[in-house]
Structure formats: structure tokens, C-alpha cells
N, C-alpha and C. Protein backbone atom coordinates (compact mmCIF):
# COMPACT_ATOMS: atom_id res chain seq x y z
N UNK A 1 0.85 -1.16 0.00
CA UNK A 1 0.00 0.00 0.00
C UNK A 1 0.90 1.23 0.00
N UNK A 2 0.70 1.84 -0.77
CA UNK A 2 1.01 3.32 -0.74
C UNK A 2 0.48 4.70 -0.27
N UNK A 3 1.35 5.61 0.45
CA UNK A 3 1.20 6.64 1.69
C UNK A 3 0.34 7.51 1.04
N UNK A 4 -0.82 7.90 1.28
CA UNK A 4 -1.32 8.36 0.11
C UNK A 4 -0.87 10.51 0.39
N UNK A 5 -0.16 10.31 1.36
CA UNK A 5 0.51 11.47 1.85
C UNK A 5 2.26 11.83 1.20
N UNK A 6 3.01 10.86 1.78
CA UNK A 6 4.78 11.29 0.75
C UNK A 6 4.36 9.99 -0.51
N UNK A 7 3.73 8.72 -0.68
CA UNK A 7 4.06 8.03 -1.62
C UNK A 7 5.15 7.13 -1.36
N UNK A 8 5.09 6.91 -0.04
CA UNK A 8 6.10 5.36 0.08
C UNK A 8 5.53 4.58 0.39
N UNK A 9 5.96 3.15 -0.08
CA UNK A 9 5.15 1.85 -0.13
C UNK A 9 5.31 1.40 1.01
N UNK A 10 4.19 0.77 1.78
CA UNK A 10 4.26 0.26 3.32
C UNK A 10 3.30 -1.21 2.69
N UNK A 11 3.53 -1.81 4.02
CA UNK A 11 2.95 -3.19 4.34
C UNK A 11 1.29 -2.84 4.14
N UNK A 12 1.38 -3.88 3.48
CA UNK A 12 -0.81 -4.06 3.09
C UNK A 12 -1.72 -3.83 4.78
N UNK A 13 -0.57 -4.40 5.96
CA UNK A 13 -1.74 -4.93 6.91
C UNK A 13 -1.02 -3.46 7.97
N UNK A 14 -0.04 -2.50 7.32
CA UNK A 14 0.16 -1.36 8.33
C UNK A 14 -0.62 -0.11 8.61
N UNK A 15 -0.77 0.36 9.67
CA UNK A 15 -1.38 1.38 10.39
C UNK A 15 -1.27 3.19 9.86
N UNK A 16 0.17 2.52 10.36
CA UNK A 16 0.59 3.87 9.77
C UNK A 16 1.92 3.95 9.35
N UNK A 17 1.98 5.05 8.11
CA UNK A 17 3.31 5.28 7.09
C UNK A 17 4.43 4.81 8.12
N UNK A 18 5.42 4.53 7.48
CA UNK A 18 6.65 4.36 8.14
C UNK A 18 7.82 6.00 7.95
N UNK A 19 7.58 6.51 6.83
CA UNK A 19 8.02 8.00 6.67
C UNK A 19 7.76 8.70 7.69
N UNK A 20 6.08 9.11 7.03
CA UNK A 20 5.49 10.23 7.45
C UNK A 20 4.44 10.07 8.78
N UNK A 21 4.35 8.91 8.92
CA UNK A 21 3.34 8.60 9.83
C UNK A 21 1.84 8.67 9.91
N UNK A 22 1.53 9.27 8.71
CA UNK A 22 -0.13 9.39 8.37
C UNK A 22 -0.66 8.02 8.49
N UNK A 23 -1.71 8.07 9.26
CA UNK A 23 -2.97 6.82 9.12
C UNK A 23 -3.20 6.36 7.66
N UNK A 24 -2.96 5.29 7.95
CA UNK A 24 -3.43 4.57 6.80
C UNK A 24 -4.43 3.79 6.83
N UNK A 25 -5.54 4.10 8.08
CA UNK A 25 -6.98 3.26 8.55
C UNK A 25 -7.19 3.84 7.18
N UNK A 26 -8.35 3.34 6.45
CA UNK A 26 -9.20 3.82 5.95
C UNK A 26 -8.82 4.28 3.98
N UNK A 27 -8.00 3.95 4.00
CA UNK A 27 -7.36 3.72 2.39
C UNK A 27 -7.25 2.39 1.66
N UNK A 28 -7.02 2.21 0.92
CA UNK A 28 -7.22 1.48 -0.13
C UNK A 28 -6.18 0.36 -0.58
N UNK A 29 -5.97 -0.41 -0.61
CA UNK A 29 -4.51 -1.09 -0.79
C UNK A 29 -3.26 -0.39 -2.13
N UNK A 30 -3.90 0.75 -3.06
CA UNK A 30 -3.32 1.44 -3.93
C UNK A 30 -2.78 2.49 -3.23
N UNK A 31 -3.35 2.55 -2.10
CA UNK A 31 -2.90 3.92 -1.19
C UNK A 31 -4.12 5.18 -1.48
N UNK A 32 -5.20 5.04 -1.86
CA UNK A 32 -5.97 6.13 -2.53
C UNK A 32 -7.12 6.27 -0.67
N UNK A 33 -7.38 7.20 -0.51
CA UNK A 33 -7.66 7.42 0.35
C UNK A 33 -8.98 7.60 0.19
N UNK A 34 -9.87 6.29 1.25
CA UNK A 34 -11.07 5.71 0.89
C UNK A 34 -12.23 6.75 1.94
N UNK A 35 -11.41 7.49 2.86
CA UNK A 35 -12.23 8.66 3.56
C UNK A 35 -10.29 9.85 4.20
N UNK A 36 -10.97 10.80 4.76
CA UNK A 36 -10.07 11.93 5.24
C UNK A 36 -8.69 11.05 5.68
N UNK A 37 -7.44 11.73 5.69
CA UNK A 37 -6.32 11.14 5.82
C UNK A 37 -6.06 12.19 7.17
N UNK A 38 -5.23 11.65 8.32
CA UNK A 38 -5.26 11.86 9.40
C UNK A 38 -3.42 12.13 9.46
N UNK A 39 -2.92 13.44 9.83
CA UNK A 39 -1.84 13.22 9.40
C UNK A 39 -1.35 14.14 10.87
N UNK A 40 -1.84 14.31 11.47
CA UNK A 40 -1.58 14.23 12.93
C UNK A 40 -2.42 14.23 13.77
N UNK A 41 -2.36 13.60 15.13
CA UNK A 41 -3.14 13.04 16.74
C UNK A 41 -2.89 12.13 16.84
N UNK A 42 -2.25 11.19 15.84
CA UNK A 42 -2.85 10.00 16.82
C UNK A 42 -1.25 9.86 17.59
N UNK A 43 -0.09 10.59 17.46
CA UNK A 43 1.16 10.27 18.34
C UNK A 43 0.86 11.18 19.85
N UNK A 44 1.20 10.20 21.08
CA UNK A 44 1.22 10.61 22.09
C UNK A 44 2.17 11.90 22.49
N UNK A 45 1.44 12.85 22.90
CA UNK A 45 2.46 13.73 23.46
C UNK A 45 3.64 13.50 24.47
N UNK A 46 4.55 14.74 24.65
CA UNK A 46 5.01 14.82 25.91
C UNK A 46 4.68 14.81 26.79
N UNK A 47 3.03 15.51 26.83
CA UNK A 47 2.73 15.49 28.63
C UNK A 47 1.87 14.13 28.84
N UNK A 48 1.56 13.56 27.82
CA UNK A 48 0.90 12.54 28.75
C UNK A 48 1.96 10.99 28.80
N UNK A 49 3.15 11.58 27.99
CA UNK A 49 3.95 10.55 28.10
C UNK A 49 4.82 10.52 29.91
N UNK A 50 4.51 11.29 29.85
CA UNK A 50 5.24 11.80 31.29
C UNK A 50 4.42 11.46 32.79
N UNK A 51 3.06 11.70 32.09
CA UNK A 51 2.29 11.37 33.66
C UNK A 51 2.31 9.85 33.48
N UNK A 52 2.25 9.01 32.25
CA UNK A 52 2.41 7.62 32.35
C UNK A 52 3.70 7.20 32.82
N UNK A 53 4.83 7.81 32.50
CA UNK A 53 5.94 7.17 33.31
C UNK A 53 6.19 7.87 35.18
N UNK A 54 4.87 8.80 35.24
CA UNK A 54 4.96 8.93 36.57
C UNK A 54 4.35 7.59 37.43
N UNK A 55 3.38 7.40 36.70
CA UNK A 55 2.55 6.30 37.51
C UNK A 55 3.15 5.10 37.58
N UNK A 56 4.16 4.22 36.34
CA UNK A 56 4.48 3.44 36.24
C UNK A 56 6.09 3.59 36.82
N UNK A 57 6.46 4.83 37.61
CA UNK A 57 6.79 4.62 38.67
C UNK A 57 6.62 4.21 39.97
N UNK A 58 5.62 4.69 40.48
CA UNK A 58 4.81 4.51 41.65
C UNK A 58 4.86 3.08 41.59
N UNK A 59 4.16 2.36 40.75
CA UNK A 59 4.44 1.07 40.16
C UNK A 59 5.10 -0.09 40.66
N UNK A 60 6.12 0.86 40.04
CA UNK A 60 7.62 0.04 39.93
C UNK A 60 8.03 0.38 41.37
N UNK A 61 7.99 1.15 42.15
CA UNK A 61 8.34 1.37 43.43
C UNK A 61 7.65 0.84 44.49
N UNK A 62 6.70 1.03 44.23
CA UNK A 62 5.54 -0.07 45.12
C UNK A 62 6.00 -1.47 45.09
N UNK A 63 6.00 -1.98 44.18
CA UNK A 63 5.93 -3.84 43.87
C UNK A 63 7.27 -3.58 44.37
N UNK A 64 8.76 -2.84 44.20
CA UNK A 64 10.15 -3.28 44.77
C UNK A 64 9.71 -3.43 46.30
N UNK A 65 9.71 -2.53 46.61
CA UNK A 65 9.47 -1.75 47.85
C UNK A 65 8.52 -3.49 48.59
N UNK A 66 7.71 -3.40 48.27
CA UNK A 66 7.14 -5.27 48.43
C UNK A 66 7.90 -6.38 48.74
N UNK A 67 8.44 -6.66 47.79
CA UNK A 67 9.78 -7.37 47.36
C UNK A 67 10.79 -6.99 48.62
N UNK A 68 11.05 -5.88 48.75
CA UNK A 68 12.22 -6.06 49.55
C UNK A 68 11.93 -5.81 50.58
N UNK A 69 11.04 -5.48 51.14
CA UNK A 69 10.19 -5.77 52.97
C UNK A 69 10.25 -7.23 53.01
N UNK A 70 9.23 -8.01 52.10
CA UNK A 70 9.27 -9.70 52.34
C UNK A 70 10.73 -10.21 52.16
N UNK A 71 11.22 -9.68 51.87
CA UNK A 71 12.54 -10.53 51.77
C UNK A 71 13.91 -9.75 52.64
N UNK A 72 13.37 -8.78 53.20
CA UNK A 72 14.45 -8.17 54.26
C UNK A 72 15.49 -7.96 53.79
N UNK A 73 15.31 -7.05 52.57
CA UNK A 73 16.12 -6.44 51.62
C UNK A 73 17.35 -7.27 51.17
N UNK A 74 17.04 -8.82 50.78
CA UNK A 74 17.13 -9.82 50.47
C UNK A 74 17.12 -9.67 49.00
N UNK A 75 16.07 -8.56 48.76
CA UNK A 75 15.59 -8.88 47.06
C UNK A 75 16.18 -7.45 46.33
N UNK A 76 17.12 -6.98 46.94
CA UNK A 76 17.95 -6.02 46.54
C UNK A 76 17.93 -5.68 44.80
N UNK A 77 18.28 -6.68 43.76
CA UNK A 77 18.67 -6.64 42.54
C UNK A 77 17.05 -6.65 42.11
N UNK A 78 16.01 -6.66 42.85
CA UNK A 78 14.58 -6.55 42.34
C UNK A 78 14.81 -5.00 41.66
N UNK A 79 15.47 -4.36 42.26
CA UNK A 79 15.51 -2.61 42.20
C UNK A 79 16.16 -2.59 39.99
N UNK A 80 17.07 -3.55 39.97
CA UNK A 80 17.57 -3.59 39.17
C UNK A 80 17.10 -3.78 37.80
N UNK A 81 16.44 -5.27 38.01
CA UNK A 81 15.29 -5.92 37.35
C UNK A 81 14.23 -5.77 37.16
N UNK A 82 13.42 -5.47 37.83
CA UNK A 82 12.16 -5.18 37.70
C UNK A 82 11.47 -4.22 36.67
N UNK A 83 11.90 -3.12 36.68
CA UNK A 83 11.94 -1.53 35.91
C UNK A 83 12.17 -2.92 34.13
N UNK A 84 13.06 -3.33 34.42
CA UNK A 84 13.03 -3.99 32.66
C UNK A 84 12.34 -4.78 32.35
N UNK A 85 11.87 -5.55 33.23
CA UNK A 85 11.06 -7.05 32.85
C UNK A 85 9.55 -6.21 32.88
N UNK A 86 9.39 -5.34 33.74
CA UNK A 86 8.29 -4.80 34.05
C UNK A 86 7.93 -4.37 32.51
N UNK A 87 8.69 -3.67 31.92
CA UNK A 87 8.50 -2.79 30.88
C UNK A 87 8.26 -3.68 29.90
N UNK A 88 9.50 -4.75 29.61
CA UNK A 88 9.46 -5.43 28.33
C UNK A 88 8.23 -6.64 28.31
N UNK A 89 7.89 -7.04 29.06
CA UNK A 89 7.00 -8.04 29.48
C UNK A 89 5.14 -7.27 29.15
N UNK A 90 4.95 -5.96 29.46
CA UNK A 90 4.01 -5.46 29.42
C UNK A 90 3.62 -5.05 27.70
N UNK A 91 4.57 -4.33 27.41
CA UNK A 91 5.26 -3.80 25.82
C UNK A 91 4.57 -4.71 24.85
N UNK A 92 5.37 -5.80 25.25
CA UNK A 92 5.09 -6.82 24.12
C UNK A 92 3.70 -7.81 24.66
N UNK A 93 3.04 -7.56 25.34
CA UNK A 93 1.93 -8.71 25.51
C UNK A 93 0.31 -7.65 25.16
N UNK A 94 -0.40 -8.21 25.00
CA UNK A 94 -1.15 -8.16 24.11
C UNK A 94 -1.97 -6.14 24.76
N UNK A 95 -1.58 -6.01 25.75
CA UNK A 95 -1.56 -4.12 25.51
C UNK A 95 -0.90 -4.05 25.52
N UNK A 96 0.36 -3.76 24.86
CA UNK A 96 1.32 -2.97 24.42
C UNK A 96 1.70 -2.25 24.82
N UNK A 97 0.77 -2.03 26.40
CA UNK A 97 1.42 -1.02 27.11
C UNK A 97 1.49 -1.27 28.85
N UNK A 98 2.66 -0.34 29.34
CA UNK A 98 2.47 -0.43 31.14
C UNK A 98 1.20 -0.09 31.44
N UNK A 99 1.03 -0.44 33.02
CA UNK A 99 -0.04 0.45 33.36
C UNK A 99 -0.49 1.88 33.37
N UNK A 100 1.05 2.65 33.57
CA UNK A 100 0.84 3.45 33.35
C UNK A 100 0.30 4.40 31.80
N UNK A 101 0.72 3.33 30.94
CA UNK A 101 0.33 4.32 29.23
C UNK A 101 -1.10 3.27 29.04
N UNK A 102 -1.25 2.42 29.79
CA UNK A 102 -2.56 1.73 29.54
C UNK A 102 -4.09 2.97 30.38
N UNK A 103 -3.30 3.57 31.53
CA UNK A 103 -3.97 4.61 32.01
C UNK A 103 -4.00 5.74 31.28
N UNK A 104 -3.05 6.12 30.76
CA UNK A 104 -3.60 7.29 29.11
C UNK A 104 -3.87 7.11 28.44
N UNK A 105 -4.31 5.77 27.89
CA UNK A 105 -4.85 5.52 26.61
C UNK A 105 -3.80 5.64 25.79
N UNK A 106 -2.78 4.88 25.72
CA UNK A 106 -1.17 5.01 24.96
C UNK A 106 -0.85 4.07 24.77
N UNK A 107 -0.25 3.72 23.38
CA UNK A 107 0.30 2.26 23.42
C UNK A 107 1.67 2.64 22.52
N UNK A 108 2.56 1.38 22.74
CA UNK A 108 3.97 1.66 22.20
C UNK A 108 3.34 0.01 20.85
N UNK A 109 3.85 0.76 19.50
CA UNK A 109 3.97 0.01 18.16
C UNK A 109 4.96 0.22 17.63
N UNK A 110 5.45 -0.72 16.70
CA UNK A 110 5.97 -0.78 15.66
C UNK A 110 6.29 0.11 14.87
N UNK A 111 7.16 0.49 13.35
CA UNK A 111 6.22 1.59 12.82
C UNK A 111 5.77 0.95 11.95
N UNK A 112 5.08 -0.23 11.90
CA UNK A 112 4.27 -0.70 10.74
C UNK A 112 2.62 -0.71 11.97
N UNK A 113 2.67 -0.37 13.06
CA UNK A 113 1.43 -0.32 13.61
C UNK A 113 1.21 -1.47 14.37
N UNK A 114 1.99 -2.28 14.29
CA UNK A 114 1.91 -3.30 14.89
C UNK A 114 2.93 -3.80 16.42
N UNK A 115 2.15 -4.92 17.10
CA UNK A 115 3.00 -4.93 18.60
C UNK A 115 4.35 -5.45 18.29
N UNK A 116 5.42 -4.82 19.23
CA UNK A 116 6.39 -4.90 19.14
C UNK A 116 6.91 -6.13 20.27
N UNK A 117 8.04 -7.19 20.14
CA UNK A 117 8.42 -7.93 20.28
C UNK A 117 9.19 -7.72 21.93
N UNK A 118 9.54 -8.50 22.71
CA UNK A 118 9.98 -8.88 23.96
C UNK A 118 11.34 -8.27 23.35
N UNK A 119 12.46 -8.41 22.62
CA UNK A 119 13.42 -8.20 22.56
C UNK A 119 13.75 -6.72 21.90
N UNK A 120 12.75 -6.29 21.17
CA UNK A 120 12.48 -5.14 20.75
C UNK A 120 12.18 -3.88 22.18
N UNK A 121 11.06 -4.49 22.95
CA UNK A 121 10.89 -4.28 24.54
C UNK A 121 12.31 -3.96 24.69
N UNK A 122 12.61 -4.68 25.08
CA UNK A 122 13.69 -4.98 25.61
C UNK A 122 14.66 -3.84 25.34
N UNK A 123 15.43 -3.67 23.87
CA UNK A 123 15.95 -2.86 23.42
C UNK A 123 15.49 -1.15 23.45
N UNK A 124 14.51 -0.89 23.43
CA UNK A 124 13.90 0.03 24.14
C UNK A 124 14.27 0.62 25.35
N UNK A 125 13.81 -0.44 26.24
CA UNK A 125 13.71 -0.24 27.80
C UNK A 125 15.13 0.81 27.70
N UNK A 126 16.56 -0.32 27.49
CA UNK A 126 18.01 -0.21 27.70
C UNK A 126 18.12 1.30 26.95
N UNK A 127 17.84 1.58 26.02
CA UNK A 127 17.81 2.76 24.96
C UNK A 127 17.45 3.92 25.85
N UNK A 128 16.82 4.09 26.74
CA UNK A 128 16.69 4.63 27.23
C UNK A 128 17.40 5.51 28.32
N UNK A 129 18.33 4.78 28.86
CA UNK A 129 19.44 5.34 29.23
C UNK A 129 20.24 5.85 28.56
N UNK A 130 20.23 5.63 27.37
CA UNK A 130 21.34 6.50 26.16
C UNK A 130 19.99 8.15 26.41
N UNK A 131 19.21 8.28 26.53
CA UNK A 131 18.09 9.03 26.58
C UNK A 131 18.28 10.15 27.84
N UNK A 132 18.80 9.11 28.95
CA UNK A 132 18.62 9.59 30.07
C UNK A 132 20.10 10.47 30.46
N UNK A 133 21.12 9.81 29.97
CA UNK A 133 22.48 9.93 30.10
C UNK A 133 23.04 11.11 29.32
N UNK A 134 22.36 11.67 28.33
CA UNK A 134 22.55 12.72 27.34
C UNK A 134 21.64 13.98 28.23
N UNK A 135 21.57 14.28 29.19
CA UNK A 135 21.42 15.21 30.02
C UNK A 135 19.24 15.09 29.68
N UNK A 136 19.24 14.00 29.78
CA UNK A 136 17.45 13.74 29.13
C UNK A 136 16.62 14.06 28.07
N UNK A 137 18.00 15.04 26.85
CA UNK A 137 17.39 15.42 25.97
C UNK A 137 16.91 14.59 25.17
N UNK A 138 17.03 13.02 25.07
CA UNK A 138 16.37 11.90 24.36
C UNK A 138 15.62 12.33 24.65
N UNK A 139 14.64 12.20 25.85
CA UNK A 139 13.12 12.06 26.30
C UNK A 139 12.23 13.76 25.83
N UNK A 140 12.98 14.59 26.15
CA UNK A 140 12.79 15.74 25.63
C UNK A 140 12.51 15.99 24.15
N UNK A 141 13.26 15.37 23.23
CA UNK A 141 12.79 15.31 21.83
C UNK A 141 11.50 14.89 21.70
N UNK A 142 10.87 13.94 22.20
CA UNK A 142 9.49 13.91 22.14
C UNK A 142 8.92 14.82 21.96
N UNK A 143 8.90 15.84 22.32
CA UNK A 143 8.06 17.14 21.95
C UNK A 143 8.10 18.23 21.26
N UNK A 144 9.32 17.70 20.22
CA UNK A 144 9.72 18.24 19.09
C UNK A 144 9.66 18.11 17.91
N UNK A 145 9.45 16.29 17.91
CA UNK A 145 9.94 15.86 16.49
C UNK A 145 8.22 15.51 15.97
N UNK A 146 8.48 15.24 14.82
CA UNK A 146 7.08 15.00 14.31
C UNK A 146 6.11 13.83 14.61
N UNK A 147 6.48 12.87 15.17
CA UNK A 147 5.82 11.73 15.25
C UNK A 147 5.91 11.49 16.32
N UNK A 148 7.12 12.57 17.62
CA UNK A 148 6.71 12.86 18.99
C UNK A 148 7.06 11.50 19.43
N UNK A 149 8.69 11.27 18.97
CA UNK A 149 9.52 9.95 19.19
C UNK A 149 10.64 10.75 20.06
N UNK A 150 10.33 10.03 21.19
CA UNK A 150 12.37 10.30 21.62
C UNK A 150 13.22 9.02 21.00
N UNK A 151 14.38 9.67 21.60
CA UNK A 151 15.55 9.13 20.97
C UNK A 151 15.33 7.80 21.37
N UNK A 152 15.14 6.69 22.67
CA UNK A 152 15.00 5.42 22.29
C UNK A 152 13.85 5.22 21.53
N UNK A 153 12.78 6.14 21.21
CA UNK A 153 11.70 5.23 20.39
C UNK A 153 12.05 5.08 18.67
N UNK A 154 13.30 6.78 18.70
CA UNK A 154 13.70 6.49 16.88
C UNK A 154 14.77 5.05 16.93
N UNK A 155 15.55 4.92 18.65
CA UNK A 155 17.06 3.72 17.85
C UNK A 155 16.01 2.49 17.89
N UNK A 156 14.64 1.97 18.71
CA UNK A 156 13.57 0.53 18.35
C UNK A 156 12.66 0.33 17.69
N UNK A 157 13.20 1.80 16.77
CA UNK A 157 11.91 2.40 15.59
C UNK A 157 10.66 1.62 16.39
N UNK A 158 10.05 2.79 16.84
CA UNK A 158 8.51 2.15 17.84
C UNK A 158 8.12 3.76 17.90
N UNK A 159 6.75 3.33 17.66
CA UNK A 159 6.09 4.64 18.09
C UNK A 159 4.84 4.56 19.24
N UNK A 160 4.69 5.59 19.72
CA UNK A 160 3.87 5.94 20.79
C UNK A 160 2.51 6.08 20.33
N UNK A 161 1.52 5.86 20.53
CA UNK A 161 0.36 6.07 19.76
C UNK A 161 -1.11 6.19 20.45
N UNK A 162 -2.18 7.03 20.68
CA UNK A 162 -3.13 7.13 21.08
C UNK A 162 -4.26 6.01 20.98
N UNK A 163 -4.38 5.13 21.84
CA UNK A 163 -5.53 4.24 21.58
C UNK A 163 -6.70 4.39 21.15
């Protein structure tokens, strides 16, 4: 199917462009656009990307914080682990998202629109510290760039997307 916005060829069963990011609900397998073409909303902002990784802190701090009372700070490397398995485990199973972006109505895809993989998760999660480590301006690009990707969502090509 073709973008019926720049004209690059994407997958028959994708969501949205891999370029430009326009919806491709509702077009034609020629790319001819079978009602209105949607060529921005549906990428999650900055601010609600932010109150979801507030909550899915709380989260993640709660369940450690659990963990290491029952185990009399026994479960120390939970602090370590958790934050990744938490993430990649949620990512890739059938919402696509933590609790927290499942509470904004946010899901992390592909850029063919589709759910992204445990190891993809995965690669993400870690990406993120390249994000965090660059004084946070990864995470900060989110609210710059057009499709409202930070820097780990352009290196697991994954996008953020409004449910």
C-alpha cells in the first residue's frame, strides 16, 4: 500500500506510514484514500507521556518496595530488574502497554502499527538510558519531532500512539 501522503510503499496490513506517519486506517490497498487522511493526533504527546511514566513509577516502586520488605532487603537486585522485565514483558503482551500508558490511553507500536516484540521491549527499555544519560534530551525530543519519538523510540523504531 502506498502513503497516500509522501508516496512510500508500506505493508498491506500497516497502520501507519513508516516516513510520514499518516494513518493509513481507511485507504485502499493502492494507497488512494477511501475517507479523510489523518496526518496528525494520533502520536502521544510529551505530557501525557510523562504522567504515564509517573505512575508506572509509583508502580515500579511499590511492587520493589514489596519485594524487599518480604525478603528483608534480600531482594535487593529486584531494584535492578524489575523496571526492565516490568516494561518489556508489558510492551510486548497483548496491551502494548504499562499500566501506566494503559492509564492514558497510549500504546507503544511498531512503525508498521503493529506490537512490538519482547526483545524489541527490551531494546527500548536499555535505549533509554542513552536518553537519560545525554542530560534527558532523548526524552525531551518527544516534543519536538514530528511523530513525537524520543531518541529510544527512533534507535527501536517504535512509536507511541493514542488508543
Amino acid at each position: 500500500m502506498f502513503c497516500p501522503n509522501c508516496g512510500k510503499s508500506n505493508d498491506d496490513n500497516a497502520k501507519f506510514c513508516q516516513i510520514c506517519g499518516v494513518s493509513l486506517q481507511g485507504t485502499t490497498p493502492s494507497g488512494l484514500a477511501a475517507a479523510s487522511v489523518v496526518t496528525s493526533g494520533p502520536y502521544a504527546g510529551f505530557g501525557t507521556r510523562f504522567v504515564a511514566w509517573l505512575i508506572d513509577i509509583i508502580v515500579i516502586l511499590v511492587g520493589s518496595g514489596i519485594v524487599g520488605a518480604l525478603t528483608f532487603g534480600g531482594g535487593a537486585v529486584v531494584i535492578f530488574v524489575a523496571p526492565w522485565l516490568y516494561e518489556a514483558f508489558m510492551l510486548s503482551s497483548e496491551w502494548q502497554a504499562t499500566i501506566g500508558k494503559r492509564a492514558m490511553s497510549i500504546v507503544v507500536t511498531g512503525l508498521d502499527g503493529k506490537r512490538i516484540s519482547f526483545a524489541r521491549a527490551t531494546g527500548r527499555h536499555f535505549a533509554k538510558y542513552l536518553s537519560a544519560f545525554i542530560l534527558f534530551i532523548g526524552f525531551i525530543m518527544a516534543a519536538f519531532t514530528a511523530r513525537k519519538q524520543a531518541l529510544h523510540d527512533m534507535i527501536a523504531e517504535t512509536l507511541v500512539v493514542q488508543k
